[in-house]
N, C-alpha and C. Protein backbone atom coordinates (compact mmCIF):
# COMPACT_ATOMS: atom_id res chain seq x y z
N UNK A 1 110.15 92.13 36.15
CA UNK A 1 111.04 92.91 35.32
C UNK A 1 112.21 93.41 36.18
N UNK A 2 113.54 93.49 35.61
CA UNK A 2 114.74 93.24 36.65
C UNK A 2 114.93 94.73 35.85
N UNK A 3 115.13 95.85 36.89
CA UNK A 3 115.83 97.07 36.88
C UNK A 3 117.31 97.04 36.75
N UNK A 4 117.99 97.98 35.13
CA UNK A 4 118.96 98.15 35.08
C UNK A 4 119.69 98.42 36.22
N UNK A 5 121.29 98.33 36.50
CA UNK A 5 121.78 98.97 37.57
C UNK A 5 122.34 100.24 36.95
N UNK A 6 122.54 101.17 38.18
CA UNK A 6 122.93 102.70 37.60
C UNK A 6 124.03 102.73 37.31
N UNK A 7 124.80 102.49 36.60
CA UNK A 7 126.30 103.01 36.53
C UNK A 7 127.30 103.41 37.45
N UNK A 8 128.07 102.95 38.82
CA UNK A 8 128.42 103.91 39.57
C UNK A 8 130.07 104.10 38.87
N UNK A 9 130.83 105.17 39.28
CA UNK A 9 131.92 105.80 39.09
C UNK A 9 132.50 106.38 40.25
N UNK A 10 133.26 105.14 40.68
CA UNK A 10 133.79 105.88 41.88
C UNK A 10 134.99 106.12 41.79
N UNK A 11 135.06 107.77 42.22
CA UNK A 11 136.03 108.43 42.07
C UNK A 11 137.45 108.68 42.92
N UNK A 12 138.33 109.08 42.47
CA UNK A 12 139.62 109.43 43.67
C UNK A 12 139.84 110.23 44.33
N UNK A 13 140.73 110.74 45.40
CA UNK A 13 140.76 111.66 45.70
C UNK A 13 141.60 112.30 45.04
N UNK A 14 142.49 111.63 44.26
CA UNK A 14 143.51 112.24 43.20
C UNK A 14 143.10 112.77 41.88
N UNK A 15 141.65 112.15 41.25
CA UNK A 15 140.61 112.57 40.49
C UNK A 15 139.89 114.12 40.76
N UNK A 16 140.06 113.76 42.39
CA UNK A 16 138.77 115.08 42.74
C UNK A 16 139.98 116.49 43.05
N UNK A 17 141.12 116.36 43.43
CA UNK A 17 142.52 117.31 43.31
C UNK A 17 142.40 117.68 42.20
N UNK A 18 142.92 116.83 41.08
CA UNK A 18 143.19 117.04 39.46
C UNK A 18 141.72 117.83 38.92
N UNK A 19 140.23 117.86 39.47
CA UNK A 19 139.09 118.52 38.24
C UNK A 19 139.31 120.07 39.05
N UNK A 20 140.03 119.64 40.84
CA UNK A 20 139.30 121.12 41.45
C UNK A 20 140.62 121.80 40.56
N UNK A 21 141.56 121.34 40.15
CA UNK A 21 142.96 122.56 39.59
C UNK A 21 142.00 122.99 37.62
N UNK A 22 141.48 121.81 37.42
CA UNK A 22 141.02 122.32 36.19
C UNK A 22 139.69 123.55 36.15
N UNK A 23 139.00 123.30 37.17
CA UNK A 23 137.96 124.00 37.49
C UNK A 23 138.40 125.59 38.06
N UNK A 24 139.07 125.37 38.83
CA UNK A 24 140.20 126.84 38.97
C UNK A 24 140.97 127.43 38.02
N UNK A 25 141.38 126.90 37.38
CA UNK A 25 141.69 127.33 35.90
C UNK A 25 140.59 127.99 35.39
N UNK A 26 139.34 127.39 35.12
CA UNK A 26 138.09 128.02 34.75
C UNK A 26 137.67 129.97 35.35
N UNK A 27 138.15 129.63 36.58
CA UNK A 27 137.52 130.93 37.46
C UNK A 27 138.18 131.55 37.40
N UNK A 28 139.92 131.30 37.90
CA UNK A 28 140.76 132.36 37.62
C UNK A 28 140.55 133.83 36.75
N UNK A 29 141.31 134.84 37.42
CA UNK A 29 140.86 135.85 36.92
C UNK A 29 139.67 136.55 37.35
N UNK A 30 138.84 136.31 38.04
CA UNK A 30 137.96 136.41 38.68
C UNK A 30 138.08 136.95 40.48
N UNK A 31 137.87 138.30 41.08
CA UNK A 31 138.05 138.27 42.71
C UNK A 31 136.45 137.58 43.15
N UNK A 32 137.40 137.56 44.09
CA UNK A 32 135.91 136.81 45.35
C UNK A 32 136.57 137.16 46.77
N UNK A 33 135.43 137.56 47.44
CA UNK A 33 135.77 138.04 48.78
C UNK A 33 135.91 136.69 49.95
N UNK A 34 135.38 135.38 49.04
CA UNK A 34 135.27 134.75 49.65
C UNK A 34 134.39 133.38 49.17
N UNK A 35 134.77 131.98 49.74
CA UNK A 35 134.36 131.22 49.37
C UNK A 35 133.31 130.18 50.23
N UNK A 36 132.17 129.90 49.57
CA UNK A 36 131.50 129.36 50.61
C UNK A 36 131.23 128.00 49.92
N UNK A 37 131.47 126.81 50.62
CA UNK A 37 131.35 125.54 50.67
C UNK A 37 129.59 125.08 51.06
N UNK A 38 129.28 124.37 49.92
CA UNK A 38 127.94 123.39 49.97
C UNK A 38 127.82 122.45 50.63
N UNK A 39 127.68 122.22 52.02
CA UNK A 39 128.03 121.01 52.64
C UNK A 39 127.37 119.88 52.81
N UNK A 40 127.82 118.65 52.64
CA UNK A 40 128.77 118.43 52.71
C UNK A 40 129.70 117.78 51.66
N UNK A 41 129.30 117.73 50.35
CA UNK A 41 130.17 117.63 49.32
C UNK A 41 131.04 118.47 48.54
N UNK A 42 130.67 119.85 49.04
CA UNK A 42 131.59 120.75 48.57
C UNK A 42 132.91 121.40 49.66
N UNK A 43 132.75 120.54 50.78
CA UNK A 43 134.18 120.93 51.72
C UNK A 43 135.35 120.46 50.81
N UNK A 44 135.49 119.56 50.60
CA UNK A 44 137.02 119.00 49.79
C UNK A 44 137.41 119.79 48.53
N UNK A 45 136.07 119.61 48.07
CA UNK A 45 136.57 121.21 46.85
C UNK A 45 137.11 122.45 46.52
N UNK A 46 136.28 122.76 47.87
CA UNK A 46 136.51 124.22 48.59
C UNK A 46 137.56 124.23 49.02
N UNK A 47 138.52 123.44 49.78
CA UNK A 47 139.69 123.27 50.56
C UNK A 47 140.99 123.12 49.48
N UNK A 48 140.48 122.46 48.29
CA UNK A 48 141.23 122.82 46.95
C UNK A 48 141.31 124.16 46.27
N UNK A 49 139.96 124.63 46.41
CA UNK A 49 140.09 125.85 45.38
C UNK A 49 140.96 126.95 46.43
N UNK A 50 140.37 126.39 47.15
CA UNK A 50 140.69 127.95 48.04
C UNK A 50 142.67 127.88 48.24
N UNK A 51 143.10 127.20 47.36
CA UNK A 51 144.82 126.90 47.76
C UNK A 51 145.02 127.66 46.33
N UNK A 52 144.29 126.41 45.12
CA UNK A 52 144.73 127.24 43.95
C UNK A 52 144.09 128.43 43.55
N UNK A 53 143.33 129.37 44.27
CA UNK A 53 142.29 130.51 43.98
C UNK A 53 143.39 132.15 45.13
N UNK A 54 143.81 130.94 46.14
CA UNK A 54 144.75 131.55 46.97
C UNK A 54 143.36 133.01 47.68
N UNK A 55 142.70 131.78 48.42
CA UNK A 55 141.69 132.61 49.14
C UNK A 55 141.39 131.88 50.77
N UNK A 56 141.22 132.70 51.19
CA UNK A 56 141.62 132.22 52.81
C UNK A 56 140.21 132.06 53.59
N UNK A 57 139.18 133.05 53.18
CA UNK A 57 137.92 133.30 53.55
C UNK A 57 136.85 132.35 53.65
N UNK A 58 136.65 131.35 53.86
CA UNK A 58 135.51 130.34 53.72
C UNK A 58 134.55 130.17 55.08
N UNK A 59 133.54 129.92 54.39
CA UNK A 59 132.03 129.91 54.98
C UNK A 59 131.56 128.52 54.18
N UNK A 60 130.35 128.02 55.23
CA UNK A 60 129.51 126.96 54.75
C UNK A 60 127.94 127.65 54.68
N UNK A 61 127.76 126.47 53.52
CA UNK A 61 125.60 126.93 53.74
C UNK A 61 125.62 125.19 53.74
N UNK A 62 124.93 124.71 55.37
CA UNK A 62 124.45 123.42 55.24
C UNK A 62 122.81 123.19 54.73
N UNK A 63 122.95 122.24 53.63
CA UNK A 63 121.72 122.07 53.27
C UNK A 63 121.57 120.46 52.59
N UNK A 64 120.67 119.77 53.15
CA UNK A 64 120.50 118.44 52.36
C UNK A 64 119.34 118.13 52.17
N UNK A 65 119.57 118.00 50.42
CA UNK A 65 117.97 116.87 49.79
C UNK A 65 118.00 115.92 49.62
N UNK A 66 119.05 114.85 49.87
CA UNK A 66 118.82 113.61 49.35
C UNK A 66 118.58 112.96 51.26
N UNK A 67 117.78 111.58 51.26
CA UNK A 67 117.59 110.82 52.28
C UNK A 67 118.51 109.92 52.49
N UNK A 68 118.38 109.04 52.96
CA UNK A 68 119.22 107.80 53.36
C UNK A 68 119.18 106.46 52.33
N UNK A 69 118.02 106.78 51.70
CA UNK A 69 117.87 106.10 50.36
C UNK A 69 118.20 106.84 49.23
N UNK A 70 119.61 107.39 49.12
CA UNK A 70 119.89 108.52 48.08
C UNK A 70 118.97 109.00 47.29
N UNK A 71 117.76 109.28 47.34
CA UNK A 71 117.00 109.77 46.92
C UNK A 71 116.37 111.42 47.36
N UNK A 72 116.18 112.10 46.51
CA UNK A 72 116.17 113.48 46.40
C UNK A 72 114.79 113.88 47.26
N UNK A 73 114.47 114.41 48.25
CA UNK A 73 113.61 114.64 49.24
C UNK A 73 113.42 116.48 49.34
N UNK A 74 112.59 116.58 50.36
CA UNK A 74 112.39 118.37 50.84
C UNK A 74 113.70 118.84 51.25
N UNK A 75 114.63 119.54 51.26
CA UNK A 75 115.36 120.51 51.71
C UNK A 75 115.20 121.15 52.77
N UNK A 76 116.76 120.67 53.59
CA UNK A 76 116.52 121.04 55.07
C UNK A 76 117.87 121.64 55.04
N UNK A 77 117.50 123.48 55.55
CA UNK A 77 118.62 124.34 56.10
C UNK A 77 119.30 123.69 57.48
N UNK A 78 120.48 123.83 57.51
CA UNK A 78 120.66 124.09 59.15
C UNK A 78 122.05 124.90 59.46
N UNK A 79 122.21 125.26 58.34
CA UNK A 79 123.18 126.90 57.83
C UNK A 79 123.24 127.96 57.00
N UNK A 80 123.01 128.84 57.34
CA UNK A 80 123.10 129.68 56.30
C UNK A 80 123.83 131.26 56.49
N UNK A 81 124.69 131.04 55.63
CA UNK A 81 125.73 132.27 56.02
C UNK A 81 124.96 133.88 55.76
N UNK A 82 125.53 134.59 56.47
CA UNK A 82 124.63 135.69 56.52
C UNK A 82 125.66 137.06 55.55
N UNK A 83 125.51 137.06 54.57
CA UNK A 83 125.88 137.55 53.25
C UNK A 83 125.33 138.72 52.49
N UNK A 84 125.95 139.84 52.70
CA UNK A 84 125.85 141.07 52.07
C UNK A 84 125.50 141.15 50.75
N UNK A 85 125.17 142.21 50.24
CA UNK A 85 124.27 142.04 48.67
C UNK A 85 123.89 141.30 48.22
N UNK A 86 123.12 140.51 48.51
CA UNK A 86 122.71 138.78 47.90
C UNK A 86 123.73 137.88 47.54
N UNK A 87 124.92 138.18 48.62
CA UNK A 87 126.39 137.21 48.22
C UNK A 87 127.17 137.54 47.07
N UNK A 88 127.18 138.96 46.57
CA UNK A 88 127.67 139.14 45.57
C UNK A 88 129.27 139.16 46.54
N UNK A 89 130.07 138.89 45.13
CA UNK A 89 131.36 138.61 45.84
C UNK A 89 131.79 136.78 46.33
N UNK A 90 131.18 136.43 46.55
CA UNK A 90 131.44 135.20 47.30
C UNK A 90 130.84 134.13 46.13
N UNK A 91 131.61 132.67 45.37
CA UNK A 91 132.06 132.00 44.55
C UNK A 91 131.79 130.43 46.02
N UNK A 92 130.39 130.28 45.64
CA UNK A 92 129.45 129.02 46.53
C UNK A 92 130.13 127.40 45.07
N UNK A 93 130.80 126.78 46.01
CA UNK A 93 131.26 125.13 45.82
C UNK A 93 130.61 123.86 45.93
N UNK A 94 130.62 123.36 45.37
CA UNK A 94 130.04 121.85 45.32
C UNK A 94 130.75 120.91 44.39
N UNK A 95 130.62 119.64 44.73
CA UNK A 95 130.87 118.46 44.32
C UNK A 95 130.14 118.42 42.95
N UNK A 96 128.83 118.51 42.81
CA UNK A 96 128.01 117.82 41.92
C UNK A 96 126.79 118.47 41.48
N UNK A 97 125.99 119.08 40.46
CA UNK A 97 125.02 119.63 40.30
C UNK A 97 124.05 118.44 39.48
N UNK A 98 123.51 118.06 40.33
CA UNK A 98 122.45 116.64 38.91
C UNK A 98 121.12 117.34 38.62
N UNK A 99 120.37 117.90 39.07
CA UNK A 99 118.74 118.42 38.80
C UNK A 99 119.10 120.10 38.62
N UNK A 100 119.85 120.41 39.74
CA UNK A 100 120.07 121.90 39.61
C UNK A 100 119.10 122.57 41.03
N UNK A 101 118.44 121.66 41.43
CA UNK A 101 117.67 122.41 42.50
C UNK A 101 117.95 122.78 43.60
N UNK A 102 119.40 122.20 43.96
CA UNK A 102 119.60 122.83 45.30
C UNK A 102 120.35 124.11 44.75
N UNK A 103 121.14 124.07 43.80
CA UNK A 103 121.85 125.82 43.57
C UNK A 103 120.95 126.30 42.98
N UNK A 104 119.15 126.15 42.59
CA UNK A 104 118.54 126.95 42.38
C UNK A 104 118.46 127.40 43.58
N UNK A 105 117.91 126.77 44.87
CA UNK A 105 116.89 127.19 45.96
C UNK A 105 118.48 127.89 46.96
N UNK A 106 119.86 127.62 46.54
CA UNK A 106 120.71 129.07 46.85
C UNK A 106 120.56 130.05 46.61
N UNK A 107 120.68 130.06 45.20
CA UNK A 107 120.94 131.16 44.21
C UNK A 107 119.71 132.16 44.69
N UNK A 108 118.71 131.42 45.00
CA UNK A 108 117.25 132.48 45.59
C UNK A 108 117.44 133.34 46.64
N UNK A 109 118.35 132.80 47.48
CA UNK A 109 118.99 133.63 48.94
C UNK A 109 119.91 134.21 48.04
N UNK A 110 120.94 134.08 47.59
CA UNK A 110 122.21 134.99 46.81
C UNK A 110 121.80 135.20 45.53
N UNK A 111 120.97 135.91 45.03
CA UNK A 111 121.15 136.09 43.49
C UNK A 111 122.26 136.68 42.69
N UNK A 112 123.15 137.42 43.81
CA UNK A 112 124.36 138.01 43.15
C UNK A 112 125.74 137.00 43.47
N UNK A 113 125.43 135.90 43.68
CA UNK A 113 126.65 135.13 43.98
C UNK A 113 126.82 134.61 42.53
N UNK A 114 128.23 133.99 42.93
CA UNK A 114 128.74 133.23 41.69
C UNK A 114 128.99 131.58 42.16
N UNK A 115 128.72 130.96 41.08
CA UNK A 115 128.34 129.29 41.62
C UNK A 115 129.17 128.40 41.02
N UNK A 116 129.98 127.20 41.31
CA UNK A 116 131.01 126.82 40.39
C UNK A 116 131.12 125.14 41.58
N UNK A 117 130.95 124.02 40.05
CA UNK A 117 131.00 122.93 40.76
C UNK A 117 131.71 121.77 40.05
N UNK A 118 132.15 120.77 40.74
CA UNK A 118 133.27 120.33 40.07
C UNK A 118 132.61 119.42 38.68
N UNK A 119 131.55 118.82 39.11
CA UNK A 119 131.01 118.04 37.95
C UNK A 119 129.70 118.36 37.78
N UNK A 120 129.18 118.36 36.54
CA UNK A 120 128.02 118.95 36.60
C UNK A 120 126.90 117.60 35.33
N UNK A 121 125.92 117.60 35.65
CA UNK A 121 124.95 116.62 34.66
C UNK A 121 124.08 117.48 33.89
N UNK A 122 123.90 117.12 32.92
CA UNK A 122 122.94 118.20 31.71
C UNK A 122 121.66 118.71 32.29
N UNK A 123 121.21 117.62 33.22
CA UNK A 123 119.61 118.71 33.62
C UNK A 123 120.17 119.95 34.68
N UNK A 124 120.95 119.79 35.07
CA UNK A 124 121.33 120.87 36.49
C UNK A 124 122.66 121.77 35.80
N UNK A 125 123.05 121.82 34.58
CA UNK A 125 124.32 122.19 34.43
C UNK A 125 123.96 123.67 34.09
N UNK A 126 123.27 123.99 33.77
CA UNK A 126 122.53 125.63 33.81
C UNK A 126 122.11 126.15 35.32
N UNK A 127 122.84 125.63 36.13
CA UNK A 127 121.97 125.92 37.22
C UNK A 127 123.59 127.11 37.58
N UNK A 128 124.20 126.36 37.28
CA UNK A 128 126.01 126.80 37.87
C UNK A 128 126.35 127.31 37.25
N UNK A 129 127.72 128.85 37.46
CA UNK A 129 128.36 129.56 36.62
C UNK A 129 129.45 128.91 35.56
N UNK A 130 130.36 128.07 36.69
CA UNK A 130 131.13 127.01 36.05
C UNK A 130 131.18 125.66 36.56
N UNK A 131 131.60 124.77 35.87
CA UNK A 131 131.54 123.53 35.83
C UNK A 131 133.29 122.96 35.37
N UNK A 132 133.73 121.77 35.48
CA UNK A 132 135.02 121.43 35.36
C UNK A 132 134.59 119.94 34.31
N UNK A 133 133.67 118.98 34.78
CA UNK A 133 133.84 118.21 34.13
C UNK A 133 131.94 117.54 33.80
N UNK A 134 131.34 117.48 32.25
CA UNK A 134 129.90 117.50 32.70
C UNK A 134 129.85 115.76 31.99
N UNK A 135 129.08 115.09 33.09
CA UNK A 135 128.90 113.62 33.17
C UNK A 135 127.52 113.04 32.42
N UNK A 136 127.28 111.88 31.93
CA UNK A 136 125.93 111.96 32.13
C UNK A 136 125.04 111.82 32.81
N UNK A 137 123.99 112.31 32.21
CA UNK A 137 122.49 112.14 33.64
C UNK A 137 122.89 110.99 34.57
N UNK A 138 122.54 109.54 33.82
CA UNK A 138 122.09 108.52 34.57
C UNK A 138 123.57 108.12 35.19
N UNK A 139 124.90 108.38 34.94
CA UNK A 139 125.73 108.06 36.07
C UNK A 139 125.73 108.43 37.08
N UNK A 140 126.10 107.64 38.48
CA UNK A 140 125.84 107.82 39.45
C UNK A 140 127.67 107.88 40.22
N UNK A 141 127.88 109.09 40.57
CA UNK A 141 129.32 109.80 41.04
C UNK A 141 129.37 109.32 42.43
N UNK A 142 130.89 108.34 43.03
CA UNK A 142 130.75 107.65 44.39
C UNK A 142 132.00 109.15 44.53
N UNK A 143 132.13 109.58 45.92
CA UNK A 143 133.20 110.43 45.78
C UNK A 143 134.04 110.02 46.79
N UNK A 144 134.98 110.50 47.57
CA UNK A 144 136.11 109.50 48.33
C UNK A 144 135.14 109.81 49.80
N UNK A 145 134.71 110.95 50.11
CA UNK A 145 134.43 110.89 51.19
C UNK A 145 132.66 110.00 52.06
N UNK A 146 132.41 109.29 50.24
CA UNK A 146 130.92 109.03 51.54
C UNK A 146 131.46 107.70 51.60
N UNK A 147 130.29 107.10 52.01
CA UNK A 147 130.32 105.84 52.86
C UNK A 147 130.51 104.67 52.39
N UNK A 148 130.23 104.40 51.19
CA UNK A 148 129.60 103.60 50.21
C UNK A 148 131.15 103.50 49.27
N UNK A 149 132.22 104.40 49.17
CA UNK A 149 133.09 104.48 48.62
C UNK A 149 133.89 103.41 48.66
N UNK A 150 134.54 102.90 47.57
CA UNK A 150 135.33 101.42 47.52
C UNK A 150 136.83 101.64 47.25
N UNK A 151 137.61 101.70 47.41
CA UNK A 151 139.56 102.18 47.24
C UNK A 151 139.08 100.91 46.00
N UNK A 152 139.93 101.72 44.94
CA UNK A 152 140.20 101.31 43.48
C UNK A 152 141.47 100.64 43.88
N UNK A 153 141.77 99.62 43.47
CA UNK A 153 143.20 98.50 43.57
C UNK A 153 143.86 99.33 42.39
């Protein structure tokens, strides 16, 4: 039996500019003392918002579940910003929310933070405050910076 292939969608960097200005639109109106980047798919985001949010302050929390076989594995810290009132104040970035479990197992260290990601999938899209653009489950999002990424002609 021959397994469907997943759908991939690989994206631009002119794609990923254009959702972080729509997604800032979303938050606006909103202070934050500061912005902390999901690394490593939420640096490019972060480096957007933080122009149109006009915030200077950024911090990372490194954390990765997926393996080398993009597949979703145990969760391994090897940053974590050290954040007053459970991060209230501070507006945590990412690329992509698909299950929701890694901005759950944040949100557990910051319960007072605010969470905002550029694309979000229906099982994980409750996980985040805001979202810019929500995809479905089974597509699979290439973004400019991993490896695997192909330049669109």
């Amino acid at each position: 039996m021959t397994e469907t292939p997943v759908p991939k969608n690989y994206l631009t960097d002119n794609q990923i500019r254009q959702t972080s200005i729509t997604l800032a639109d979303k938050i606006k109106g909103n202070e934050y003392l500061g912005l902390v980047a999901i690394t490593r798919g939420g640096l490019a985001p972060t480096l957007y918002l933080s122009e149109q949010l006009i915030i200077k302050d950024i911090r990372t929390i490194s954390i990765s579940s997926y393996g080398d076989d993009g597949k979703q594995g145990h969760f391994k810290i090897t940053h974590k910003p050290d954040l007053a009132n459970g991060g209230e104040g501070y507006l945590f970035i990412d690329d992509l929310v698909d299950s929701g479990k890694t901005l759950k197992l944040i949100r557990s260290f910051y319960p007072n933070a605010t969470f905002a990601v550029l694309y979000a999938k229906p099982e994980g899209k409750d996980a985040t405050d805001f979202f810019a653009v929500e995809v479905p489950q089974h597509e699979w999002l290439v973004f400019p910076w991993e490896p695997d990424w192909i330049p669109q002609s």
